[in-house]
PDB file of N, CA and C in Angstrom:
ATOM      1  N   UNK A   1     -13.093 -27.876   9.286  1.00  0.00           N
ATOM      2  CA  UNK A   1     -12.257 -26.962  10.030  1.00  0.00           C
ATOM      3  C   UNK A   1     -13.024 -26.500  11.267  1.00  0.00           C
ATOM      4  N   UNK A   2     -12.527 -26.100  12.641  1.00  0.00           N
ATOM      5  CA  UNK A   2     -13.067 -26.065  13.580  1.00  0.00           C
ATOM      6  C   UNK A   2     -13.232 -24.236  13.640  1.00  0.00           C
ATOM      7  N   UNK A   3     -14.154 -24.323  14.617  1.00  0.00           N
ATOM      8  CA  UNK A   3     -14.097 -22.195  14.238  1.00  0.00           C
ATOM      9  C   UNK A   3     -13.446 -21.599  15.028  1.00  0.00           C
ATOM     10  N   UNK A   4     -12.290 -22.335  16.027  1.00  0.00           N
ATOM     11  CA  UNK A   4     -11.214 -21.284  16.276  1.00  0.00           C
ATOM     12  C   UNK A   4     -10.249 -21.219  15.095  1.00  0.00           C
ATOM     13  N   UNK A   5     -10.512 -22.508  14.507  1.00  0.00           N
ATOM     14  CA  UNK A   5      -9.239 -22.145  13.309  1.00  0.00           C
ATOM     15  C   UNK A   5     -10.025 -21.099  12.129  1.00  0.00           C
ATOM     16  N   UNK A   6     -10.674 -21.527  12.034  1.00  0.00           N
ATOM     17  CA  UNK A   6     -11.764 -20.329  11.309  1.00  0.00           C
ATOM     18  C   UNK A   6     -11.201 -18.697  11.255  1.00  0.00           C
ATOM     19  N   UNK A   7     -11.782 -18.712  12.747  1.00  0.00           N
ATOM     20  CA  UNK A   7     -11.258 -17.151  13.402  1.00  0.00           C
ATOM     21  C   UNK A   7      -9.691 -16.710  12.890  1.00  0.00           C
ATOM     22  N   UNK A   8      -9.298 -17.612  13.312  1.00  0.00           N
ATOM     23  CA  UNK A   8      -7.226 -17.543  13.279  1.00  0.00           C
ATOM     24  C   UNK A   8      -7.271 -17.067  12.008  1.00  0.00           C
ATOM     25  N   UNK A   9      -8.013 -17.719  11.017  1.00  0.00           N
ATOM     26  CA  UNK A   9      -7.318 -18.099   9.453  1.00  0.00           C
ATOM     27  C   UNK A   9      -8.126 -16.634   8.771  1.00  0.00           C
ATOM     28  N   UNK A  10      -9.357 -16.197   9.415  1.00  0.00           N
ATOM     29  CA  UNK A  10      -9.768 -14.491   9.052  1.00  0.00           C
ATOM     30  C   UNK A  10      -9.357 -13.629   9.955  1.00  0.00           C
ATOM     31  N   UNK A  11      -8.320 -13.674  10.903  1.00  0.00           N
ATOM     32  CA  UNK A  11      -7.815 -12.925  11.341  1.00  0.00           C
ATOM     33  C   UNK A  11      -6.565 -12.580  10.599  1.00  0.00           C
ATOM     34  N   UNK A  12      -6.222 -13.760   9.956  1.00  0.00           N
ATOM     35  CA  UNK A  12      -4.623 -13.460   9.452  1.00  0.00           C
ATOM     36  C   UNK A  12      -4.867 -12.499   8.220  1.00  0.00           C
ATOM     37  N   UNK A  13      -6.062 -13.145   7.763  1.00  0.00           N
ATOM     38  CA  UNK A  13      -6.323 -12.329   6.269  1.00  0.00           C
ATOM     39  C   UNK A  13      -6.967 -11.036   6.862  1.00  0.00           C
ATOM     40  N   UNK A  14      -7.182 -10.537   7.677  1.00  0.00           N
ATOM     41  CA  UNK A  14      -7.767  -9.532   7.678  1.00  0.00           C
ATOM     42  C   UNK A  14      -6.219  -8.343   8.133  1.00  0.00           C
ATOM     43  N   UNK A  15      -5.208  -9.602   9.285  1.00  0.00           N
ATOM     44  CA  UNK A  15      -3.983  -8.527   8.882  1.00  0.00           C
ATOM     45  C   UNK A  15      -3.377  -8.358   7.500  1.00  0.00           C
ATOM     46  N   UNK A  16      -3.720  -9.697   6.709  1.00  0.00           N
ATOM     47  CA  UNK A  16      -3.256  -8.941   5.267  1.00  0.00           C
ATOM     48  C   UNK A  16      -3.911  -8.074   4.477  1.00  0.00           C
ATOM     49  N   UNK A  17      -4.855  -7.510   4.580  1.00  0.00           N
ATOM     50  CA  UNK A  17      -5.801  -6.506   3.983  1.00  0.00           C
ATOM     51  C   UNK A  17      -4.958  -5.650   4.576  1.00  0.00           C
ATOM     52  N   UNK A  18      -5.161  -5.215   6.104  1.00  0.00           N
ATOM     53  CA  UNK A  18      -4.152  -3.879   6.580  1.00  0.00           C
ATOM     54  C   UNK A  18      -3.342  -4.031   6.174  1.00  0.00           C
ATOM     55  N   UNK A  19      -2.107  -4.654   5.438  1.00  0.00           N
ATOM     56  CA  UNK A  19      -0.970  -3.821   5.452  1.00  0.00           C
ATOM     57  C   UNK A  19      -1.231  -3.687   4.033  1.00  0.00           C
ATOM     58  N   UNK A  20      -2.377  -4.343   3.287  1.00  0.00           N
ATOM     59  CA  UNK A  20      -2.409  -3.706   1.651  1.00  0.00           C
ATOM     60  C   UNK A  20      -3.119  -1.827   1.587  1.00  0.00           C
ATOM     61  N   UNK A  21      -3.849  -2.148   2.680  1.00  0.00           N
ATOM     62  CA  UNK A  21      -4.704  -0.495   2.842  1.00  0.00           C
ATOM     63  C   UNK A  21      -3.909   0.335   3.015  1.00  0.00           C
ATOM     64  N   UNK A  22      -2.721  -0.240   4.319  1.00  0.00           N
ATOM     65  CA  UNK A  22      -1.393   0.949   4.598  1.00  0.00           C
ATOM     66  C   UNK A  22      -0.530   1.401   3.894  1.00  0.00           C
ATOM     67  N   UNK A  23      -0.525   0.071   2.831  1.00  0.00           N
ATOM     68  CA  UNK A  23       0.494   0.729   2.022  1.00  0.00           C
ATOM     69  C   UNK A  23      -0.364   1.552   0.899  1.00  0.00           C
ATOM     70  N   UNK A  24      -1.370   0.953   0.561  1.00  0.00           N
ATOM     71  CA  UNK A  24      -2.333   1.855  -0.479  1.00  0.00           C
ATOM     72  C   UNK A  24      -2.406   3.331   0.349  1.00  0.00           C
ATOM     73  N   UNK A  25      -2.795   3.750   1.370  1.00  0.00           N
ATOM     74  CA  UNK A  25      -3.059   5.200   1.998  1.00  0.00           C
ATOM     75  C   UNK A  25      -1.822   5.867   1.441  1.00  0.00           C
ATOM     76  N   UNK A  26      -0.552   4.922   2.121  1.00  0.00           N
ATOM     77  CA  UNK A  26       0.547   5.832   1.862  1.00  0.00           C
ATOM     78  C   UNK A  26       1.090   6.159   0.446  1.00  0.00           C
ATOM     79  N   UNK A  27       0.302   5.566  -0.422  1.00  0.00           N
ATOM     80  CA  UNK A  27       0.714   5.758  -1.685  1.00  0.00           C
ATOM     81  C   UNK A  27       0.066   7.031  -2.052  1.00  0.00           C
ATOM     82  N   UNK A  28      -1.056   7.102  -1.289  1.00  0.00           N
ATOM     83  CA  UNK A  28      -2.267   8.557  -1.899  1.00  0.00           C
ATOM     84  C   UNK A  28      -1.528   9.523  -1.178  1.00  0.00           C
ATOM     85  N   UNK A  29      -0.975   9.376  -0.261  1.00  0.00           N
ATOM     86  CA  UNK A  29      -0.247  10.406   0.802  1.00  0.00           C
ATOM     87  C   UNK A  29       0.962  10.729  -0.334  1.00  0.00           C
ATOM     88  N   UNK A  30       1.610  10.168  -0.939  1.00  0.00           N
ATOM     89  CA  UNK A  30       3.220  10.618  -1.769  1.00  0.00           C
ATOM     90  C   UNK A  30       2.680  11.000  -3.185  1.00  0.00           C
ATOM     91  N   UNK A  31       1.513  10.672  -3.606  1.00  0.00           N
ATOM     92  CA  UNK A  31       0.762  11.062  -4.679  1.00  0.00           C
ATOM     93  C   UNK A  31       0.312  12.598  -4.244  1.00  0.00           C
ATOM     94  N   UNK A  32      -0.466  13.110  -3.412  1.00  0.00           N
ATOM     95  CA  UNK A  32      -0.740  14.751  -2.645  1.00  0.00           C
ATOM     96  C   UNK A  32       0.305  15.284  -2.269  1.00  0.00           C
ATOM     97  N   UNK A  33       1.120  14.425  -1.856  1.00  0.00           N
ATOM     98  CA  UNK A  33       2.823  15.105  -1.272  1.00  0.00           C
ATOM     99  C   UNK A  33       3.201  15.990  -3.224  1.00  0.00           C
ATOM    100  N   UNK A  34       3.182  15.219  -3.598  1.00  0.00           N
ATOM    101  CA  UNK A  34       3.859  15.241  -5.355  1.00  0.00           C
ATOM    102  C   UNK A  34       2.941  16.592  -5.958  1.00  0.00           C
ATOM    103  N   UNK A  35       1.792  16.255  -5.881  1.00  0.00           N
ATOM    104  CA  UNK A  35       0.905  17.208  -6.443  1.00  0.00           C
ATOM    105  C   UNK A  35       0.840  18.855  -5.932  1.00  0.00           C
ATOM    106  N   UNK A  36       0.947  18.444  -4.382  1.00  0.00           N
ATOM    107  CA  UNK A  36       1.155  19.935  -3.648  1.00  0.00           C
ATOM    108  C   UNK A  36       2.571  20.086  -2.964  1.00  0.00           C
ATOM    109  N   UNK A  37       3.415  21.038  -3.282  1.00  0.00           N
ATOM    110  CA  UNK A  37       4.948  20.948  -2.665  1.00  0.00           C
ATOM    111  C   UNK A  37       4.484  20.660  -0.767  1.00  0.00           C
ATOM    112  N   UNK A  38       5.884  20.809  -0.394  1.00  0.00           N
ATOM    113  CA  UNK A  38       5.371  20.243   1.117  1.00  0.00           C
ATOM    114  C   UNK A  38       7.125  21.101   1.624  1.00  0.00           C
ATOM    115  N   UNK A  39       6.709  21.809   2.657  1.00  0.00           N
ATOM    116  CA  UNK A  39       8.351  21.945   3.298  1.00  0.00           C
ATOM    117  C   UNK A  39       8.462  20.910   4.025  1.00  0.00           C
ATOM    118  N   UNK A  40       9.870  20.541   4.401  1.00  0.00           N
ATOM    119  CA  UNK A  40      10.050  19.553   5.203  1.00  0.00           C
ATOM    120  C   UNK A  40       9.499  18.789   6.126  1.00  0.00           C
ATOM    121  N   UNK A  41       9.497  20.570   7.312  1.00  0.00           N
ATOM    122  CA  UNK A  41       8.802  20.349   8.759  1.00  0.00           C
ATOM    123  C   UNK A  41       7.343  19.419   8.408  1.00  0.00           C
ATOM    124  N   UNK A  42       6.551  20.318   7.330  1.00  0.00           N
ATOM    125  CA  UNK A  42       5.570  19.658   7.377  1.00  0.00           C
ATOM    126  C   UNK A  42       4.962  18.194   6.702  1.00  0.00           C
ATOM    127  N   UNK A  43       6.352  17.707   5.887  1.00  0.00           N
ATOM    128  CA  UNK A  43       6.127  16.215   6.037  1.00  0.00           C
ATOM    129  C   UNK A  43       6.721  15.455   6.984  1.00  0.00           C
ATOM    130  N   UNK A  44       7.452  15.917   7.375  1.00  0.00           N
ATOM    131  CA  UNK A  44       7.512  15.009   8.924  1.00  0.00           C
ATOM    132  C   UNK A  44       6.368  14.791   9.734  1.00  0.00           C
ATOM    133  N   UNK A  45       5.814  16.443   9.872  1.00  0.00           N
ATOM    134  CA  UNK A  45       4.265  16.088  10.986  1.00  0.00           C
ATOM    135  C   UNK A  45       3.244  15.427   9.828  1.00  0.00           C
ATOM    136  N   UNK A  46       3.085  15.540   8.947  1.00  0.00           N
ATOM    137  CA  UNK A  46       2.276  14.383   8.403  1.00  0.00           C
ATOM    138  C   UNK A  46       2.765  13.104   8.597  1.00  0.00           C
ATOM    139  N   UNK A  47       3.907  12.867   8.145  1.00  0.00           N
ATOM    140  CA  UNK A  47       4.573  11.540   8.525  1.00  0.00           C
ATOM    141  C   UNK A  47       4.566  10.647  10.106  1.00  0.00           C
ATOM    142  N   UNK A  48       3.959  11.880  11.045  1.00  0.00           N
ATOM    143  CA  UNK A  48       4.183  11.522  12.402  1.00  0.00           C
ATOM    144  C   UNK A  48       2.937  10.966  12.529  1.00  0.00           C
ATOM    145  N   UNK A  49       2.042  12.097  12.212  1.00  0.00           N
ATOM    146  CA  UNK A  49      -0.013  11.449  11.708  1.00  0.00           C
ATOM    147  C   UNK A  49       0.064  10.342  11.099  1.00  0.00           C
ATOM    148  N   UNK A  50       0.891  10.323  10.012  1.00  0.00           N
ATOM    149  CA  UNK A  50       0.113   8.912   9.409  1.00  0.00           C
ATOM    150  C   UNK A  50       0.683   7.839  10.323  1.00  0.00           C
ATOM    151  N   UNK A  51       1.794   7.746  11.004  1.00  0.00           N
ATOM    152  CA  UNK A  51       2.234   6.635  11.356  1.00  0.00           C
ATOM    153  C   UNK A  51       1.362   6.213  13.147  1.00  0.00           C
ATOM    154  N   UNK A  52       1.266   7.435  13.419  1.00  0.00           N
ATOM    155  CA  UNK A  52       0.114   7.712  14.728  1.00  0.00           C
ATOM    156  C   UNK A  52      -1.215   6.577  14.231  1.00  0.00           C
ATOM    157  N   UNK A  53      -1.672   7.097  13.340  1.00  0.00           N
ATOM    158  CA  UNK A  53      -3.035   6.773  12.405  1.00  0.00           C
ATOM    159  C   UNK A  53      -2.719   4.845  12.362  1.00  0.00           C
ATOM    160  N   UNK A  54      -1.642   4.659  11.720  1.00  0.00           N
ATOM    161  CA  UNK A  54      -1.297   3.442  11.470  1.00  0.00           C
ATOM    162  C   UNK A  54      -1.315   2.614  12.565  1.00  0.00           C
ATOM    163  N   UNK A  55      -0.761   2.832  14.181  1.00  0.00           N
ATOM    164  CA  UNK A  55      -0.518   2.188  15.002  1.00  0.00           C
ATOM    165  C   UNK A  55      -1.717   2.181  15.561  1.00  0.00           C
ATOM    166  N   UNK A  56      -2.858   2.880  15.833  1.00  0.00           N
ATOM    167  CA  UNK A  56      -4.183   3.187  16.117  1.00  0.00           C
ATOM    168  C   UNK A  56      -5.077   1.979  15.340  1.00  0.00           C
ATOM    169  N   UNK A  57      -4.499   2.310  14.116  1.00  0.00           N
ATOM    170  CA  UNK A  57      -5.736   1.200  13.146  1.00  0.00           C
ATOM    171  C   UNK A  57      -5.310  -0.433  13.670  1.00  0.00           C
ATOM    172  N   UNK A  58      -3.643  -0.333  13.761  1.00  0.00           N
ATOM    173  CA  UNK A  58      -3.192  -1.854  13.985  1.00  0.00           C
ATOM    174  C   UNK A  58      -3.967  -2.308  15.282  1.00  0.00           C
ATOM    175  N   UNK A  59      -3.585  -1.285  16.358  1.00  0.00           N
ATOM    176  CA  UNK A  59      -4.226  -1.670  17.547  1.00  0.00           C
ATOM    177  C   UNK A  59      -5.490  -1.983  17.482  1.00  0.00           C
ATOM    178  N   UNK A  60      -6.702  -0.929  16.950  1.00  0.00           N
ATOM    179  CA  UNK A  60      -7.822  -1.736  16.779  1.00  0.00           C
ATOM    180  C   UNK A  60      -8.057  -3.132  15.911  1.00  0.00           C
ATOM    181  N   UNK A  61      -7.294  -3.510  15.241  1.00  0.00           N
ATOM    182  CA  UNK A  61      -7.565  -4.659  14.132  1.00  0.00           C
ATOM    183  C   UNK A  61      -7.347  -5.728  15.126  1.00  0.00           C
ATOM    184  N   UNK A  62      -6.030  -5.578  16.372  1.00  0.00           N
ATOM    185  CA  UNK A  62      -5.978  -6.525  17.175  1.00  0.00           C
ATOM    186  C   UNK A  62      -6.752  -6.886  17.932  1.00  0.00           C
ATOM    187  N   UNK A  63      -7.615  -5.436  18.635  1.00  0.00           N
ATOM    188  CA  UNK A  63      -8.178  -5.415  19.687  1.00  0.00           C
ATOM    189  C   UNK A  63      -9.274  -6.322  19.320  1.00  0.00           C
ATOM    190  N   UNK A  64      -9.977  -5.687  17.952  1.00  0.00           N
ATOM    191  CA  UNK A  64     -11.242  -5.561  17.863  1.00  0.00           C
ATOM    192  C   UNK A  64     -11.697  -7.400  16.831  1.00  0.00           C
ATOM    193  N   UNK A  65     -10.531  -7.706  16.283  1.00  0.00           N
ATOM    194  CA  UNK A  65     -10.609  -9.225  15.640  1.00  0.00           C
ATOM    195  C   UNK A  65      -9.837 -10.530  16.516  1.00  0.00           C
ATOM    196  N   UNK A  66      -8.862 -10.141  17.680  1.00  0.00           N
ATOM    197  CA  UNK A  66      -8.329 -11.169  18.179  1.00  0.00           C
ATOM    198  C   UNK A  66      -8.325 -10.835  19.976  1.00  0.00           C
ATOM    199  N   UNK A  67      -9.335  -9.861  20.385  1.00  0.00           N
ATOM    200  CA  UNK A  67      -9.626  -9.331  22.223  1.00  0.00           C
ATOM    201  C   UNK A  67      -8.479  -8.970  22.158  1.00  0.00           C
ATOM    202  N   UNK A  68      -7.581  -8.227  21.467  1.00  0.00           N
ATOM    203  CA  UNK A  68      -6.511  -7.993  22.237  1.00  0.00           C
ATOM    204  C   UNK A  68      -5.209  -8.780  22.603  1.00  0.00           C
ATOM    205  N   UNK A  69      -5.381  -9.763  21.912  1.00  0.00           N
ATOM    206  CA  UNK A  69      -3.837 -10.726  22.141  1.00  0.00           C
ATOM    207  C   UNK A  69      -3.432 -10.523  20.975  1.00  0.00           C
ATOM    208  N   UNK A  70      -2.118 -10.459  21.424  1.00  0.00           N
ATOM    209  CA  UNK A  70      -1.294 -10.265  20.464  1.00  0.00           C
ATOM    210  C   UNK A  70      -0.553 -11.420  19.659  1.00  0.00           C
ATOM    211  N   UNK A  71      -0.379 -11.841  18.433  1.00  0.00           N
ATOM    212  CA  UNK A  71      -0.588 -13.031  17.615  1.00  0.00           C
ATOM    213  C   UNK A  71       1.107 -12.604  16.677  1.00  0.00           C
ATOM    214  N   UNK A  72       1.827 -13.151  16.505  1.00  0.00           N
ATOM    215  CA  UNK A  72       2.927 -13.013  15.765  1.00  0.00           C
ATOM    216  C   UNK A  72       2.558 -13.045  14.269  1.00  0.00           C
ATOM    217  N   UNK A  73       1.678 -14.058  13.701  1.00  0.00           N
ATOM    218  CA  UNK A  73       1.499 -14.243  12.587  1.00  0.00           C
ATOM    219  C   UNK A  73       0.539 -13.021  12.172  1.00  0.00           C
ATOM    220  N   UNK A  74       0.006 -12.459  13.121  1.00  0.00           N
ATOM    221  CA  UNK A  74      -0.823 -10.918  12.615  1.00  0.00           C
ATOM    222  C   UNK A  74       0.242  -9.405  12.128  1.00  0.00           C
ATOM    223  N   UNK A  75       1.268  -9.630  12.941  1.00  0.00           N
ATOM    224  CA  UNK A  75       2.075  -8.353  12.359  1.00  0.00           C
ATOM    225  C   UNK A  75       2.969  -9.195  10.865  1.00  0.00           C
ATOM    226  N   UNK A  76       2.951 -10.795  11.136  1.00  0.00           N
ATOM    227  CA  UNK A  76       3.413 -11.236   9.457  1.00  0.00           C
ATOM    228  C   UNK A  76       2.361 -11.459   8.619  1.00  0.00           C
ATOM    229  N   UNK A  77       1.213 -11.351   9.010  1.00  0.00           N
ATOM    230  CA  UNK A  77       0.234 -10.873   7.762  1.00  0.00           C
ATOM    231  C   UNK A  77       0.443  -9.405   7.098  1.00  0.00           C
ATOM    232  N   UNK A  78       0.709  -8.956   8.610  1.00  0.00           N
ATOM    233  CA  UNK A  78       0.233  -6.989   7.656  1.00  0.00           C
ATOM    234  C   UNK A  78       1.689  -6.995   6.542  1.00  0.00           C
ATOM    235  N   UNK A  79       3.121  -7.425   7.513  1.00  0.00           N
ATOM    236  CA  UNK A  79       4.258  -7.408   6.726  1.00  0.00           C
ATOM    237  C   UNK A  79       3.655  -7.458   4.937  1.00  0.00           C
ATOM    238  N   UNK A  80       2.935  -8.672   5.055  1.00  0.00           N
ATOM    239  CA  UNK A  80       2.504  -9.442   3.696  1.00  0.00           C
ATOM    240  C   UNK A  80       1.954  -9.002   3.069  1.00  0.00           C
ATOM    241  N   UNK A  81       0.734  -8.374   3.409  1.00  0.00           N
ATOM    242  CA  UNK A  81      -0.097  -7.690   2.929  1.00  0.00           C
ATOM    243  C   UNK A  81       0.915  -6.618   2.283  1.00  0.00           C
ATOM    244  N   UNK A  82       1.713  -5.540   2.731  1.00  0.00           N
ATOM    245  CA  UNK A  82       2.526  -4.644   2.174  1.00  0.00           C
ATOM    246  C   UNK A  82       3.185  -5.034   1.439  1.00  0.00           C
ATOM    247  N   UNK A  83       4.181  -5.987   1.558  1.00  0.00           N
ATOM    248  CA  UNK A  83       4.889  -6.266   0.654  1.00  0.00           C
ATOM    249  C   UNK A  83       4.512  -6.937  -0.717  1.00  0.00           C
ATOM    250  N   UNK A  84       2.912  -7.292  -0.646  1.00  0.00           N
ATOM    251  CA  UNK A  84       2.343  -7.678  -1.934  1.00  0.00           C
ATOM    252  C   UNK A  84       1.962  -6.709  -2.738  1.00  0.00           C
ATOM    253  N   UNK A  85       1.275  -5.789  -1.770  1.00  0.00           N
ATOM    254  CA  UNK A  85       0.897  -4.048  -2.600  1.00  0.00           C
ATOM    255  C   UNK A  85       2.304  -3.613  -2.512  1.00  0.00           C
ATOM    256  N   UNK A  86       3.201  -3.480  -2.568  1.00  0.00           N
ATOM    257  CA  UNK A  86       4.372  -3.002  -3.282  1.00  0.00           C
ATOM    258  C   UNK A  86       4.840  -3.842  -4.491  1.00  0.00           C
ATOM    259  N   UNK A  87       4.779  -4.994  -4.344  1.00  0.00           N
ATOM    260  CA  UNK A  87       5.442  -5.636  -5.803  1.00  0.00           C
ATOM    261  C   UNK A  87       4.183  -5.325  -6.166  1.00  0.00           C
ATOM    262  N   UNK A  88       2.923  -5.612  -6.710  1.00  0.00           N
ATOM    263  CA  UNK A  88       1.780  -5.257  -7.361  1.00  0.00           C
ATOM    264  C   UNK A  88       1.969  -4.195  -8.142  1.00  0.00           C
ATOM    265  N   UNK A  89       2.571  -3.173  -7.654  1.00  0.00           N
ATOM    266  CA  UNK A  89       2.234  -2.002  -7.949  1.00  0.00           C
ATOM    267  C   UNK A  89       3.620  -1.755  -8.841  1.00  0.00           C
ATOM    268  N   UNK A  90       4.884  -1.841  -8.205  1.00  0.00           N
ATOM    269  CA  UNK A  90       6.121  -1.560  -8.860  1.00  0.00           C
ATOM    270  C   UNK A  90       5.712  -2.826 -10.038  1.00  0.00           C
ATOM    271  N   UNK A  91       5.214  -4.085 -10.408  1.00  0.00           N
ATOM    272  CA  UNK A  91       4.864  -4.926 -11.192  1.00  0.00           C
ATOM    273  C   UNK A  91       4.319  -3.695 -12.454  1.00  0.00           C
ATOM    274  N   UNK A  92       2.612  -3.364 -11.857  1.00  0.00           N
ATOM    275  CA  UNK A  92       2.185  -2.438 -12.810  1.00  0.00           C
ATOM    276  C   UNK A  92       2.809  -1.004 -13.333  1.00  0.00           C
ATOM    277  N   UNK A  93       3.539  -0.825 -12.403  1.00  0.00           N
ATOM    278  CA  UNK A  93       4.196   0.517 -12.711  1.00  0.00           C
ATOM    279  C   UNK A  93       5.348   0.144 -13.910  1.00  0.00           C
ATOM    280  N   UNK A  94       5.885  -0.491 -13.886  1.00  0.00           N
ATOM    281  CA  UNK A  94       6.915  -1.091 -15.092  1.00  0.00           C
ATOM    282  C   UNK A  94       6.211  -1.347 -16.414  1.00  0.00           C
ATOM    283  N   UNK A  95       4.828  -2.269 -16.287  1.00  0.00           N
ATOM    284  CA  UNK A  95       4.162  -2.335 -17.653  1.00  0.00           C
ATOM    285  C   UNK A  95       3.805  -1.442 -18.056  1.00  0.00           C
ATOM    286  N   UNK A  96       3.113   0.208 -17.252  1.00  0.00           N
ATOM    287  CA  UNK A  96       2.984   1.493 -17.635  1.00  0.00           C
ATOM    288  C   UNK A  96       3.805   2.050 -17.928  1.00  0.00           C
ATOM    289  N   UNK A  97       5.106   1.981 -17.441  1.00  0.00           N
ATOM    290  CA  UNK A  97       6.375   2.456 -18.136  1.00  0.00           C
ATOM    291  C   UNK A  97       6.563   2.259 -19.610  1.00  0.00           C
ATOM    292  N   UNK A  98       6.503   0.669 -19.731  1.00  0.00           N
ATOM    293  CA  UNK A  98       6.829  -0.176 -20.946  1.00  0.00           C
ATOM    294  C   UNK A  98       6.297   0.754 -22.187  1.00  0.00           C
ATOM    295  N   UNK A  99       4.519   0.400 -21.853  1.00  0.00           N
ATOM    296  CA  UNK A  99       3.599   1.478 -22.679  1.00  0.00           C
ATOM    297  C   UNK A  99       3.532   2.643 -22.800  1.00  0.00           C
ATOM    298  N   UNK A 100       3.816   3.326 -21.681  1.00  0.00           N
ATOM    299  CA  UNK A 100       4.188   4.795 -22.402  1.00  0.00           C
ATOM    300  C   UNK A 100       5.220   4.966 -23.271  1.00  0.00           C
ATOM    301  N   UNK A 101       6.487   4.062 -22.852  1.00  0.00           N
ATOM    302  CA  UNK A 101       7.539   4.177 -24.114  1.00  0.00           C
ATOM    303  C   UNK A 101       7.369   3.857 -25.439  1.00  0.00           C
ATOM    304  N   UNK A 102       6.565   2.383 -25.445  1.00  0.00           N
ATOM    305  CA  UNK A 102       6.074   2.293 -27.035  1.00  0.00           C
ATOM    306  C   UNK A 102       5.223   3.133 -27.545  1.00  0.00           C
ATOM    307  N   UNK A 103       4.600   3.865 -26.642  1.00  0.00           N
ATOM    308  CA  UNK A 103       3.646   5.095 -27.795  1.00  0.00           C
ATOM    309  C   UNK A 103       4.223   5.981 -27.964  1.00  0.00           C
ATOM    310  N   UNK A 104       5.569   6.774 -27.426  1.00  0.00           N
ATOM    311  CA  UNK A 104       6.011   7.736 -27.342  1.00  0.00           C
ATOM    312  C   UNK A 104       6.801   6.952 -28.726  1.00  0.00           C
ATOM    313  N   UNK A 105       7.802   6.164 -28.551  1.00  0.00           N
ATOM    314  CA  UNK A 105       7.912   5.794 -30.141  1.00  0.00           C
ATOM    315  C   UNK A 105       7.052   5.703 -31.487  1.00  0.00           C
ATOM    316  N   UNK A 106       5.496   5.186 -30.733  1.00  0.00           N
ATOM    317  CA  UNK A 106       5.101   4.692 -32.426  1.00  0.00           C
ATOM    318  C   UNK A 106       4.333   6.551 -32.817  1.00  0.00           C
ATOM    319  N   UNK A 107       4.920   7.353 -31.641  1.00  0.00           N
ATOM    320  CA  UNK A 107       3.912   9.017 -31.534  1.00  0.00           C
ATOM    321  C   UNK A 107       5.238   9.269 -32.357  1.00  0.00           C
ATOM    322  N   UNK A 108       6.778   9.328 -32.378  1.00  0.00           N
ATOM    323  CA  UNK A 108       7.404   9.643 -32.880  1.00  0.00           C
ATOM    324  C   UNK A 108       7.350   9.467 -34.429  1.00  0.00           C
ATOM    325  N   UNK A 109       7.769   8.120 -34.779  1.00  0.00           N
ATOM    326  CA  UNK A 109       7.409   7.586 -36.077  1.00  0.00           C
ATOM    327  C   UNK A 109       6.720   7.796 -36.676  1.00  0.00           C
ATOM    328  N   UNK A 110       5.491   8.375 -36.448  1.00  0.00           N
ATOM    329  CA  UNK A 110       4.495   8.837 -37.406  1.00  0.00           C
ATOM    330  C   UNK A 110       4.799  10.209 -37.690  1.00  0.00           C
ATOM    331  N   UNK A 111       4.861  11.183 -36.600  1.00  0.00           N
ATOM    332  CA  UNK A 111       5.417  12.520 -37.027  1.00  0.00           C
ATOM    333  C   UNK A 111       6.586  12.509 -37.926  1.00  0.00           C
ATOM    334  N   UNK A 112       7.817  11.543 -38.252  1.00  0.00           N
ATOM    335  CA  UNK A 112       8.688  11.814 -38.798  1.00  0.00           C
ATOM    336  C   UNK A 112       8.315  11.417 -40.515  1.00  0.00           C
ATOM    337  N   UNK A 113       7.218  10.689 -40.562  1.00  0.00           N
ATOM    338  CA  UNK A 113       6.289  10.035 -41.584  1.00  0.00           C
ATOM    339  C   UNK A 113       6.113  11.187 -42.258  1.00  0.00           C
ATOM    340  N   UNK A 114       5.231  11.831 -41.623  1.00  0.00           N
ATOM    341  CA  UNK A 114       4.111  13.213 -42.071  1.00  0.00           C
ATOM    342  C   UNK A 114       4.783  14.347 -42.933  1.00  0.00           C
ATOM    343  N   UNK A 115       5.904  14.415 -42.235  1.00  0.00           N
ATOM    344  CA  UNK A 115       6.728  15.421 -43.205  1.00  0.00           C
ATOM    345  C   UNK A 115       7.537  15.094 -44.129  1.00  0.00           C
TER     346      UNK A 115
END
């Protein structure tokens, strides 16, 4: 392989890391949203930061891994990257579902045992 294709082929993967990080941040962001109430106004201006934050990081990932040209297959890496950390996660979130339900059953069944 020649090392512009090199470059190309860790540039793409490096837009797919960003959009797994973006979507991972924003998951810790709705996880603190959950934990601490939030009035409206002020998830919007967080919402305005993070997305500020987001276009900042994209821009440097371009700037700083491809001088600044702009590459089509880099905003369909990040796409990718996100959309893999979302099924990943809704994936694991269902098998944690699964398991909490079977223990909450086999937690039932035994209490109804005992007495």
């Amino acid at each position: 392989m020649s090392e512009v294709v090199r470059q190309e082929a860790a540039f793409f993967f490096a837009s797919i890391a960003t959009g797994i990080i973006l979507v991972w941040s924003y998951d810790i962001f709705r996880i603190f949203r959950r934990a601490v109430p939030h009035h409206t106004l002020a998830v919007s201006i967080e919402d305005l930061l993070y997305w500020f934050a987001v276009s900042l990081i994209i821009f440097g990932m371009i700037f700083e891994k491809n001088d600044g040209a702009l590459r089509g297959y880099a905003f369909v890496g990040i796409l990718i990257g996100a959309w893999a950390q979302i099924f990943v996660e809704s994936f694991f979130h269902k098998i944690w579902i699964k398991m909490l339900k079977k223990t909450e059953k086999k937690g039932k069944m035994s209490l109804g045992k005992r007495r």
